[in-house]
Protein backbone atom coordinates (compact mmCIF):
# COMPACT_ATOMS: atom_id res chain seq x y z
CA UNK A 1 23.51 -13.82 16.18
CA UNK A 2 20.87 -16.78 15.52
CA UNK A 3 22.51 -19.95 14.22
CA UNK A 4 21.42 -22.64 12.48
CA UNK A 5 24.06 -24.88 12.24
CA UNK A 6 22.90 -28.74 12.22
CA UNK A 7 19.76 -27.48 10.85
CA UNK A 8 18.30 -28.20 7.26
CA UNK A 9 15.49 -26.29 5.23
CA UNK A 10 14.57 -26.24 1.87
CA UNK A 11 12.84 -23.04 0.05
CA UNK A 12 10.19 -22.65 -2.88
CA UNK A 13 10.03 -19.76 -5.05
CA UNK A 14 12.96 -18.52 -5.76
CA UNK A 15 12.46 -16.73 -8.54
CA UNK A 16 15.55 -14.71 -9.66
CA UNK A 17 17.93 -12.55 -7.18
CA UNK A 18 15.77 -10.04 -6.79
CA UNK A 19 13.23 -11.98 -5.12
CA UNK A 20 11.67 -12.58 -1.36
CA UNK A 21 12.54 -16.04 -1.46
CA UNK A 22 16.04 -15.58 -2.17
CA UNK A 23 16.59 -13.39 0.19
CA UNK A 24 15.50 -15.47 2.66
CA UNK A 25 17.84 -18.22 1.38
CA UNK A 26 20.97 -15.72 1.56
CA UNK A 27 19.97 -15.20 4.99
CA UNK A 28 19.50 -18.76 6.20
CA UNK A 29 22.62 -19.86 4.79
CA UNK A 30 24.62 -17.25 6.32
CA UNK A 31 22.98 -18.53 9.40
CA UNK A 32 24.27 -22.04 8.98
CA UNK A 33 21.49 -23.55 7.47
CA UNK A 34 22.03 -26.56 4.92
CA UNK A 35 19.63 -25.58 2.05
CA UNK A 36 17.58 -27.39 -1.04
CA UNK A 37 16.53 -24.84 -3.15
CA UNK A 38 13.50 -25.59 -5.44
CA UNK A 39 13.13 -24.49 -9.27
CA UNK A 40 9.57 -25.23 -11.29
CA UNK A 41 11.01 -27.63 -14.43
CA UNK A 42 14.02 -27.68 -16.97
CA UNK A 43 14.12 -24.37 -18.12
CA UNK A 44 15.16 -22.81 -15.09
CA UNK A 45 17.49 -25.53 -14.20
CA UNK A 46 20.54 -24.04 -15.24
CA UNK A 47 19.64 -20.18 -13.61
CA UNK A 48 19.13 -22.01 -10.25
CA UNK A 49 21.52 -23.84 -9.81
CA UNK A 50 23.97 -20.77 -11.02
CA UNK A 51 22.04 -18.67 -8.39
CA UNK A 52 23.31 -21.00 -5.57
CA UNK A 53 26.90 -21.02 -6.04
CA UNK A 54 27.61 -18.57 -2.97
CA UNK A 55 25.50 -20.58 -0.95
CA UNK A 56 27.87 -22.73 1.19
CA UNK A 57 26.46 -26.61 0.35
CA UNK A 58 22.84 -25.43 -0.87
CA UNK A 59 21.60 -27.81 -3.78
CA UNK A 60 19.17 -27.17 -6.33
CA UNK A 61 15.82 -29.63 -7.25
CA UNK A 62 13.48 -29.74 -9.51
CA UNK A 63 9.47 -29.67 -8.07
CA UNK A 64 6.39 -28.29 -9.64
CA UNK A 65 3.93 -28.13 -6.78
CA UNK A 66 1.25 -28.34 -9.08
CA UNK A 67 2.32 -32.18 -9.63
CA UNK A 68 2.05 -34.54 -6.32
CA UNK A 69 4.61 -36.82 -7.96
CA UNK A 70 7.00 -34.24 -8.32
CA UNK A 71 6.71 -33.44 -4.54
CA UNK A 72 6.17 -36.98 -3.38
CA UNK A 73 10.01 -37.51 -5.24
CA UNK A 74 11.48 -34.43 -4.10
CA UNK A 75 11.18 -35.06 -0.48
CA UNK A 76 11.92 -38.73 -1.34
CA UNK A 77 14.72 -37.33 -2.10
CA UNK A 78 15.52 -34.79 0.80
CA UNK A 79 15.08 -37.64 3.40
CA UNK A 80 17.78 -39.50 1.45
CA UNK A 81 20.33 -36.19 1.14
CA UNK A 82 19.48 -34.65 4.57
CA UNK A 83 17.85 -37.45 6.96
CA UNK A 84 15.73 -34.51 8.40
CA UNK A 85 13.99 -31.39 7.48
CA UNK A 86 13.87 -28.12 10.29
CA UNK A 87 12.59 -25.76 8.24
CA UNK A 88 10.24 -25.11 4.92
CA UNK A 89 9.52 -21.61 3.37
CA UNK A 90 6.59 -20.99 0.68
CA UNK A 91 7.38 -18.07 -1.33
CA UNK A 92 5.30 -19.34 -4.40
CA UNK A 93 1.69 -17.32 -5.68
CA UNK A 94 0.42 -17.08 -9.45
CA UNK A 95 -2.53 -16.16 -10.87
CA UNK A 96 -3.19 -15.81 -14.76
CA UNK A 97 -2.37 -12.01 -15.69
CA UNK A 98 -5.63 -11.30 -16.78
CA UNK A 99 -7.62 -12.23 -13.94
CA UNK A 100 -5.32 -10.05 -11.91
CA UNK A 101 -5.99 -6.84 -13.92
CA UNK A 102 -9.59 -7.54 -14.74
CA UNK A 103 -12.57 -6.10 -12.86
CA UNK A 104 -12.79 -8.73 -9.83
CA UNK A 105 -16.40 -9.02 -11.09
CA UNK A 106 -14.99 -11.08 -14.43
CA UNK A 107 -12.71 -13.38 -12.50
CA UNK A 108 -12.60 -16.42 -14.87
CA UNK A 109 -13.09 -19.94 -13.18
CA UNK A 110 -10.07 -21.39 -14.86
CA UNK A 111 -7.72 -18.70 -13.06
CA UNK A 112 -9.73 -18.53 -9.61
CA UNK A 113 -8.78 -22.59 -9.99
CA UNK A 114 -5.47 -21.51 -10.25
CA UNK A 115 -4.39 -19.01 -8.38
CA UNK A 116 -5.63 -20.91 -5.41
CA UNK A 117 -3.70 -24.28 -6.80
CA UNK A 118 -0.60 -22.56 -7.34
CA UNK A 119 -0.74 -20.17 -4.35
CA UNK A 120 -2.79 -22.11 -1.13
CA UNK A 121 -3.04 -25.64 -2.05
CA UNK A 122 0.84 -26.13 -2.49
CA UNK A 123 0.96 -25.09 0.82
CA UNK A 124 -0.80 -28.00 2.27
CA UNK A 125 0.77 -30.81 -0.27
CA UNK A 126 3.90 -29.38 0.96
CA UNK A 127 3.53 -29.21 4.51
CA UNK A 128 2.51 -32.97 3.86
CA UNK A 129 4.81 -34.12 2.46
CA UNK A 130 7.62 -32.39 4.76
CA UNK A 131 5.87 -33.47 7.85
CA UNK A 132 7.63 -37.42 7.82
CA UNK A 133 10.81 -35.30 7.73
CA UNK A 134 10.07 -32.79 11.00
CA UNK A 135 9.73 -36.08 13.07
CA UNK A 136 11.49 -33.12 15.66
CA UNK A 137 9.90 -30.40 15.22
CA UNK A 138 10.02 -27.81 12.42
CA UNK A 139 9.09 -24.64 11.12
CA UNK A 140 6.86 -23.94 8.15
CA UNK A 141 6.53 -20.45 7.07
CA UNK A 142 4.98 -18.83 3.44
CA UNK A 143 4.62 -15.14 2.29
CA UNK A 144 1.13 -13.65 2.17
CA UNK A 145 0.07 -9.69 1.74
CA UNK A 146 -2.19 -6.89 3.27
CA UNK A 147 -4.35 -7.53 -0.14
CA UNK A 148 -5.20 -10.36 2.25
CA UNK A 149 -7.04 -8.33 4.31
CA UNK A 150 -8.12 -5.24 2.70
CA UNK A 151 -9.26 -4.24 -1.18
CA UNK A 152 -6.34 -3.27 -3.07
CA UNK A 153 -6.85 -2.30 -6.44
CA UNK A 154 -5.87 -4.37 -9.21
CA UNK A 155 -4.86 -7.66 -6.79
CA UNK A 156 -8.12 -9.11 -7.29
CA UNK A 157 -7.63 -13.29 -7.18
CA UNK A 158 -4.87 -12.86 -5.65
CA UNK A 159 -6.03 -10.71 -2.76
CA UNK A 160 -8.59 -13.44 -2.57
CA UNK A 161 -6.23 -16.19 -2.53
CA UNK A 162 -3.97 -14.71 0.13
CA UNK A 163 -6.59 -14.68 2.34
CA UNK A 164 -7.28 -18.12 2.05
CA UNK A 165 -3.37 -19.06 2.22
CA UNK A 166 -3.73 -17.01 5.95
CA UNK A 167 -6.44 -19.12 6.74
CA UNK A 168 -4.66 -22.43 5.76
CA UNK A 169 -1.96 -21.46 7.51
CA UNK A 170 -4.25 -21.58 11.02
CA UNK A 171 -5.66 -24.83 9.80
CA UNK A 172 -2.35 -26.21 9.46
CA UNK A 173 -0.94 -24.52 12.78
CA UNK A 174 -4.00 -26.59 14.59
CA UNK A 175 -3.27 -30.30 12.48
CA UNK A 176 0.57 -29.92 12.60
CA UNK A 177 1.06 -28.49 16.59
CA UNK A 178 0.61 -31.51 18.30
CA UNK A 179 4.25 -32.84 16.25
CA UNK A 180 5.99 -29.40 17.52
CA UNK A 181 5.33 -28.00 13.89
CA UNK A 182 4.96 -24.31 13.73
CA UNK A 183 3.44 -22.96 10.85
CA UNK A 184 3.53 -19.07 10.33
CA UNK A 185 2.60 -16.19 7.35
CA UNK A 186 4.87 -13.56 7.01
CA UNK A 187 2.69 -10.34 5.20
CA UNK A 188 5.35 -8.14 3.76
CA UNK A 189 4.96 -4.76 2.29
CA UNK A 190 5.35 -3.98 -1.46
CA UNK A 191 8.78 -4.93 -2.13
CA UNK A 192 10.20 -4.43 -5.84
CA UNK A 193 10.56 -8.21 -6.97
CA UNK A 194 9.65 -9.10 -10.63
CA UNK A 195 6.44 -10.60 -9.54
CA UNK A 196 4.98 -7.39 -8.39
CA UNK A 197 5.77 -5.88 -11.77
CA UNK A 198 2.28 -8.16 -12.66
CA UNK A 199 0.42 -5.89 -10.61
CA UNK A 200 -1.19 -2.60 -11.66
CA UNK A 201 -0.27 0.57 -9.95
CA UNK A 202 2.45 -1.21 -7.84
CA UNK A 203 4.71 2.10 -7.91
CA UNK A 204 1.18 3.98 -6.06
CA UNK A 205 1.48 1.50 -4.30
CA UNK A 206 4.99 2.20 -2.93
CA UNK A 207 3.98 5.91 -1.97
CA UNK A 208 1.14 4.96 -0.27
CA UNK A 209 3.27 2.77 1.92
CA UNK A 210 6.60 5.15 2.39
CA UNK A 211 2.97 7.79 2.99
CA UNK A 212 1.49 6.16 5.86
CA UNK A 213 3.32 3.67 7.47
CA UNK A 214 4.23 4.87 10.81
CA UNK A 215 8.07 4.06 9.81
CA UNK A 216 7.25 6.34 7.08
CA UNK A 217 9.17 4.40 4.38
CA UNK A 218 9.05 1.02 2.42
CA UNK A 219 10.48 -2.48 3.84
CA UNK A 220 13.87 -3.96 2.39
CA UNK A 221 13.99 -7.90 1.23
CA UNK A 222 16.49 -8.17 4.01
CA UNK A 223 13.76 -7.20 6.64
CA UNK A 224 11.44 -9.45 5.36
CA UNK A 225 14.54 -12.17 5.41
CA UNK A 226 15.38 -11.27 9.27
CA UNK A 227 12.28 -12.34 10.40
CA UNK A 228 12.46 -15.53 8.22
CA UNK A 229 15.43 -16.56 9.98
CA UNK A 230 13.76 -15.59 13.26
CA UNK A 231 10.49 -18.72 12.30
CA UNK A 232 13.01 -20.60 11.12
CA UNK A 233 14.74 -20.20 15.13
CA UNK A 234 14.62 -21.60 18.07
CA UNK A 235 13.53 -18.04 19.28
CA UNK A 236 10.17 -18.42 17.56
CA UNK A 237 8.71 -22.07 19.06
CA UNK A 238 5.92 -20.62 20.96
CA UNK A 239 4.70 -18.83 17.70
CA UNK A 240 2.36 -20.72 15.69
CA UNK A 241 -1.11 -19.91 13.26
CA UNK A 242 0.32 -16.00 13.06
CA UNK A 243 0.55 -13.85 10.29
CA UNK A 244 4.06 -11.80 11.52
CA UNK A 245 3.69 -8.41 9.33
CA UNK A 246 7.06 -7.00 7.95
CA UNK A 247 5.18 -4.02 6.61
CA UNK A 248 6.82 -0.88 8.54
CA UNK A 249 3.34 -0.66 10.65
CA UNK A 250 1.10 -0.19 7.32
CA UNK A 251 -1.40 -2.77 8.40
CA UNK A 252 -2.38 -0.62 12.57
CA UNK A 253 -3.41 2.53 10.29
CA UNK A 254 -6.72 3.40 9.37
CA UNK A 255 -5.75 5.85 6.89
């Protein structure tokens, strides 16, 4: 059993319970992790901070990573609550609906802006900001996809944008290693969240998955969660500027 007791990380994205960023903070918890749980502005105040009841001493803080003075006062405000930070996990992407089901060709400028705002560049103004707080070492860990890699119809920007969150995460392996920082990707398979309901032909892309994947079926959350917990560890320090697929062996076939 991996513990992590005396250890405190704070996670972006959670979404709603059905998402990979909330299963990660069920499983980090259950660890013994001390959590800060992150929610974009007012509105979704009250559904976060339900969401985290069953999580032993987990709190719930407003940040919009698209705002440095949110972020500069949230982790103002995590150095005051926790004293130190261990571990940070970046579940967050978005790109405007229409970009993502339009031709790639007629990508607008406004949502190739921000898709790479929303999903990379929050990455770095995170890691940032958390860095003060990892004054012994941490782990920094975000979500990424196959679309990162190869075409996959009807991910467009955001196949785009993944692949420049892998490459920031190398960057940011190299600038934050000398400090003991480890910063990883974790590229899951299709999972059934309610942000993969924005992408076209998500259910083919299920078969083709459970189709050719050498375990011959889809991932669950929790798998994706396990090897959370495992960056998060003291099992993982000699991993850094990796992109750790949970994907059932999709990503070794070549058809």
């Amino acid at each position: 059993m991996i513990s992590m007791q005396g250890r405190n990380a704070v996670v972006f994205g959670v979404a709603n319970k059905r998402s990979i960023a909330w299963a990660i903070a069920q499983r980090l918890s259950e660890a013994g992790a001390k959590l800060a749980i992150t929610y974009q502005n007012e509105r979704l105040k009250q559904e976060a901070h339900d969401m985290i009841v069953g999580l032993q001493g987990a709190e719930a803080f407003q940040c919009d990573v698209t705002k440095d003075s949110e972020i500069e006062s949230l982790f103002a405000t995590l150095k005051e609550r926790f004293g130190h930070l261990d571990t940070l996990v970046h579940s967050i992407a978005y790109a405007p609906a229409e970009d993502m089901k339009a031709d790639f060709l007629n990508t607008s400028r406004e949502g190739f802006k921000m898709a790479h705002d929303i999903s990379v560049y929050s990455l770095i103004a995170l890691a940032r900001a958390a860095t003060p707080l990892m004054n012994n070492g941490g782990s920094i860990m975000t979500l990424t996809y196959f679309g990162a890699e190869k075409v996959m119809p009807s991910y467009n920007v955001m196949g785009v944008a993944k692949a420049a969150l892998e490459a920031s995460v190398r960057y940011l392996a190299h600038s934050l290693g000398p400090k003991q920082i480890r910063v990883n990707a974790i590229s899951a398979g299709p999972i059934k969240t309610l942000a993969a309901r924005g992408v076209a032909g998500f259910t083919e892309m299920l078969k083709a998955q459970a189709d050719r994947a050498p375990l011959k079926r889809n991932v669950d959350v929790k798998e994706v969660a396990d090897a959370a917990l495992f960056l998060a560890s003291g099992l993982s320090t000699g991993i850094t500027g990796e992109t750790i697929y949970v994907d059932g062996g999709y990503n070794i076939m070549g058809y």
